[in-house]
N, C-alpha and C. Protein backbone atom coordinates (compact mmCIF):
# COMPACT_ATOMS: atom_id res chain seq x y z
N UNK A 1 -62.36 71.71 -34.97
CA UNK A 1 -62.80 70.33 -34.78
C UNK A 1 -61.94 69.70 -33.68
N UNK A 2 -62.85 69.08 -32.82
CA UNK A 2 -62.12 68.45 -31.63
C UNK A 2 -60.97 66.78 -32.21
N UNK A 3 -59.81 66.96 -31.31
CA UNK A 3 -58.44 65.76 -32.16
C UNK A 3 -59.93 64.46 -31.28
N UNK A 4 -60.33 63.37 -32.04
CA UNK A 4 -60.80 62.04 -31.26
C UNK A 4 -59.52 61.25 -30.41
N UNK A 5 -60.02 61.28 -29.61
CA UNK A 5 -58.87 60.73 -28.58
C UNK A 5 -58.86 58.71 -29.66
N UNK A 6 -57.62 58.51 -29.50
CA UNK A 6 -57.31 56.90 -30.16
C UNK A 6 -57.51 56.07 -28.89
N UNK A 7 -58.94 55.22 -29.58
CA UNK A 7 -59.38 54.20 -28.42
C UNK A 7 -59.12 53.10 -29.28
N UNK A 8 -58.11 52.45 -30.10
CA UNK A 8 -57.62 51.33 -30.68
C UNK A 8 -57.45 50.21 -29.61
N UNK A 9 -57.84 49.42 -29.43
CA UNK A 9 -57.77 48.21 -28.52
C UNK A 9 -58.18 48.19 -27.24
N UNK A 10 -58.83 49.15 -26.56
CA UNK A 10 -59.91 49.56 -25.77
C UNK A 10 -60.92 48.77 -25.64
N UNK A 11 -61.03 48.19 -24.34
CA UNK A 11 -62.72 47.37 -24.12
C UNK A 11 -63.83 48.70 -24.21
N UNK A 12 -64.69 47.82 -24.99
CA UNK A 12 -65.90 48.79 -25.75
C UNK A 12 -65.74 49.77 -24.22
N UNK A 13 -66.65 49.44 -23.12
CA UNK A 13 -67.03 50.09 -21.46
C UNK A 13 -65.80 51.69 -22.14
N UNK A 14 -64.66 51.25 -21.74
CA UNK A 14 -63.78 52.03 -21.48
C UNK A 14 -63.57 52.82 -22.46
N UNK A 15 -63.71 52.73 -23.81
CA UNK A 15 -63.74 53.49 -24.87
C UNK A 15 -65.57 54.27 -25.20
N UNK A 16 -66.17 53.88 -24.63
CA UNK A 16 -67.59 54.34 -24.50
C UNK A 16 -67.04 55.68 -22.98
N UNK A 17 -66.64 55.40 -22.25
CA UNK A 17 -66.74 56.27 -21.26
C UNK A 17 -65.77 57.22 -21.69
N UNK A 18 -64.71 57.15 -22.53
CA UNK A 18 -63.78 58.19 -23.07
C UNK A 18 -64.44 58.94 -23.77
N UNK A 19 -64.81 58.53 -24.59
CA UNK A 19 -65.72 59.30 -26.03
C UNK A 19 -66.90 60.29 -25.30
N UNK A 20 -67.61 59.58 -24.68
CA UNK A 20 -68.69 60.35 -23.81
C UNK A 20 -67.92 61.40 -22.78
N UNK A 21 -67.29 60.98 -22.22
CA UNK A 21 -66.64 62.57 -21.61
C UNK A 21 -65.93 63.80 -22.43
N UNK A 22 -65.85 63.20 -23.87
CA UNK A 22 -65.46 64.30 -24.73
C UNK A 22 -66.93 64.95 -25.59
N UNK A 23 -67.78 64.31 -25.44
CA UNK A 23 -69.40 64.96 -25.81
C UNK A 23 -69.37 64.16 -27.18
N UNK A 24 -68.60 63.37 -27.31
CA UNK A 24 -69.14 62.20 -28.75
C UNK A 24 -70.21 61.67 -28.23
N UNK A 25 -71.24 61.20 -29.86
CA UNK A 25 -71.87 60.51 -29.94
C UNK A 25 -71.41 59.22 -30.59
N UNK A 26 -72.04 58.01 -30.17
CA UNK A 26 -71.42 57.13 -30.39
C UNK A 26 -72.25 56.09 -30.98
N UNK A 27 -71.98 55.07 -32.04
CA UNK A 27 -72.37 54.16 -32.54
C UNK A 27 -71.34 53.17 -32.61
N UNK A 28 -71.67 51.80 -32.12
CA UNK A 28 -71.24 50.77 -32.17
C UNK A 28 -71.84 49.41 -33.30
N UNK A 29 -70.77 49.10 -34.21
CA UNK A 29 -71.03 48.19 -34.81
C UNK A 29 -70.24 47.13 -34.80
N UNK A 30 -70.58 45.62 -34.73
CA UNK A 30 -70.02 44.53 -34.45
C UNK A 30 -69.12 43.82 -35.78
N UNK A 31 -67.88 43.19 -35.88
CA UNK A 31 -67.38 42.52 -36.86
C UNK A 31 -67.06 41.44 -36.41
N UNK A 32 -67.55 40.22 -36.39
CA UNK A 32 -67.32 39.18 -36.31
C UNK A 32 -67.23 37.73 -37.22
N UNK A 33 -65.70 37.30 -36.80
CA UNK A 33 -65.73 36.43 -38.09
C UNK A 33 -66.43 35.39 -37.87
N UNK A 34 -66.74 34.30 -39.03
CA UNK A 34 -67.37 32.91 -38.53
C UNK A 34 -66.86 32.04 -37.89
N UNK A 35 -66.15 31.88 -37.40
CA UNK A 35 -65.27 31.39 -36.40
C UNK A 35 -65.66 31.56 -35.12
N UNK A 36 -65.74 32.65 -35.04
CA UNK A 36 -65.79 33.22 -33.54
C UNK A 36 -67.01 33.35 -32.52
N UNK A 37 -67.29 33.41 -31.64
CA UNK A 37 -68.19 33.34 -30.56
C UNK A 37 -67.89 34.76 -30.05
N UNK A 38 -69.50 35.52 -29.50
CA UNK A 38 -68.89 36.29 -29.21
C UNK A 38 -69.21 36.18 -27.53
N UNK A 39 -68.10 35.94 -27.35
CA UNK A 39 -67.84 35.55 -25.90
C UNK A 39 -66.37 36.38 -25.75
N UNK A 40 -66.11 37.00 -24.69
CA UNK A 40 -64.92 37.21 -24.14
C UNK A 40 -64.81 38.74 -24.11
N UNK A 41 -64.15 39.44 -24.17
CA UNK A 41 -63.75 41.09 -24.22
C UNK A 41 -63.97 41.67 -25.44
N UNK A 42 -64.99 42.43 -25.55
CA UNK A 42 -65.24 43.48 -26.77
C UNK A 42 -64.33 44.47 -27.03
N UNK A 43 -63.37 44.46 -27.69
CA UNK A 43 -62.30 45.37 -28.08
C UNK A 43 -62.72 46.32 -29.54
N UNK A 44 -62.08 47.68 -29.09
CA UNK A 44 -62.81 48.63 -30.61
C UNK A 44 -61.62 48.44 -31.68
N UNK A 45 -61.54 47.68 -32.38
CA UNK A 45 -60.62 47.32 -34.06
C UNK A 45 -60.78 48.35 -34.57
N UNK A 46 -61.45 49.43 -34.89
CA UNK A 46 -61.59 50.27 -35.84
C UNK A 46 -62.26 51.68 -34.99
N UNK A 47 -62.20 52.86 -35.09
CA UNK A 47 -62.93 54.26 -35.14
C UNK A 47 -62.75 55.05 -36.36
N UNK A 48 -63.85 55.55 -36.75
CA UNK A 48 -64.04 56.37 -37.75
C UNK A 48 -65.18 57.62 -37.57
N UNK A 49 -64.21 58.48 -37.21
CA UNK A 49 -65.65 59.72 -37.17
C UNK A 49 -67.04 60.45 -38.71
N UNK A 50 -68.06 59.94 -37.85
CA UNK A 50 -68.66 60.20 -39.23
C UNK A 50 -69.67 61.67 -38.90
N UNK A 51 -69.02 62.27 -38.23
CA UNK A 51 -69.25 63.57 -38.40
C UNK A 51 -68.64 64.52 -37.30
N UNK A 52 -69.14 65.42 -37.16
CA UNK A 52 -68.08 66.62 -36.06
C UNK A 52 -68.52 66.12 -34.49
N UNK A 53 -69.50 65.77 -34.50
CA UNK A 53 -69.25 65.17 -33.18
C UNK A 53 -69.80 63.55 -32.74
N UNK A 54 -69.95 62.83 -33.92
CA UNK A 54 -70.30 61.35 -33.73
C UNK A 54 -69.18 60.64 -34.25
N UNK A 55 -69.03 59.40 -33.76
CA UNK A 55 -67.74 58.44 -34.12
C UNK A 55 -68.52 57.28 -34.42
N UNK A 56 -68.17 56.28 -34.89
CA UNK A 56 -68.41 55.21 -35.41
C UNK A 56 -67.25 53.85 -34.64
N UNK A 57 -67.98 53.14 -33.79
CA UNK A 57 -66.84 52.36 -33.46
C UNK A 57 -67.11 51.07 -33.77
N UNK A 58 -65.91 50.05 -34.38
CA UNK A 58 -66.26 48.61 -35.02
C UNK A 58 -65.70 47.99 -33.55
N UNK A 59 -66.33 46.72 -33.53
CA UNK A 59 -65.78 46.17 -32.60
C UNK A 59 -65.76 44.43 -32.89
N UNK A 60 -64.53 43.98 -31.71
CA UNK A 60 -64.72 42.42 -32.29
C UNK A 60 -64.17 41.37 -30.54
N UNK A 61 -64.98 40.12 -30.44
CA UNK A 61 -64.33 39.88 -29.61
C UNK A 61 -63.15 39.10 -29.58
N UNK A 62 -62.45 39.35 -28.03
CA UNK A 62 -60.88 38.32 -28.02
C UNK A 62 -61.14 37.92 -26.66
């Protein structure tokens, strides 16, 4: 099994283009609190691989 490279605080773009040059598939899901707007830089808060070659990435903006 391939190590997932750690895209922890990564703008989504740049953690999408990492993952894809390693042959992940990728799903993006949003967490946003009520507070927030999502306006500004999409950063990945969370990865979790949910299988041998797909990842799961949460994301939130700052």
């Amino acid at each position: 099994m391939e190590t997932l490279p750690d895209v922890l605080g990564y703008k989504i773009e740049d953690a999408i283009l990492l993952l894809e040059s390693n042959a992940f598939k990728i799903n993006v899901k949003e967490s946003i609190a009520k507070t927030c707007v999502e306006e500004g830089c999409a950063r990945v808060i969370r990865s979790k691989r949910v299988s041998q070659d797909e990842i799961e990435l949460i994301i939130s903006y700052f």
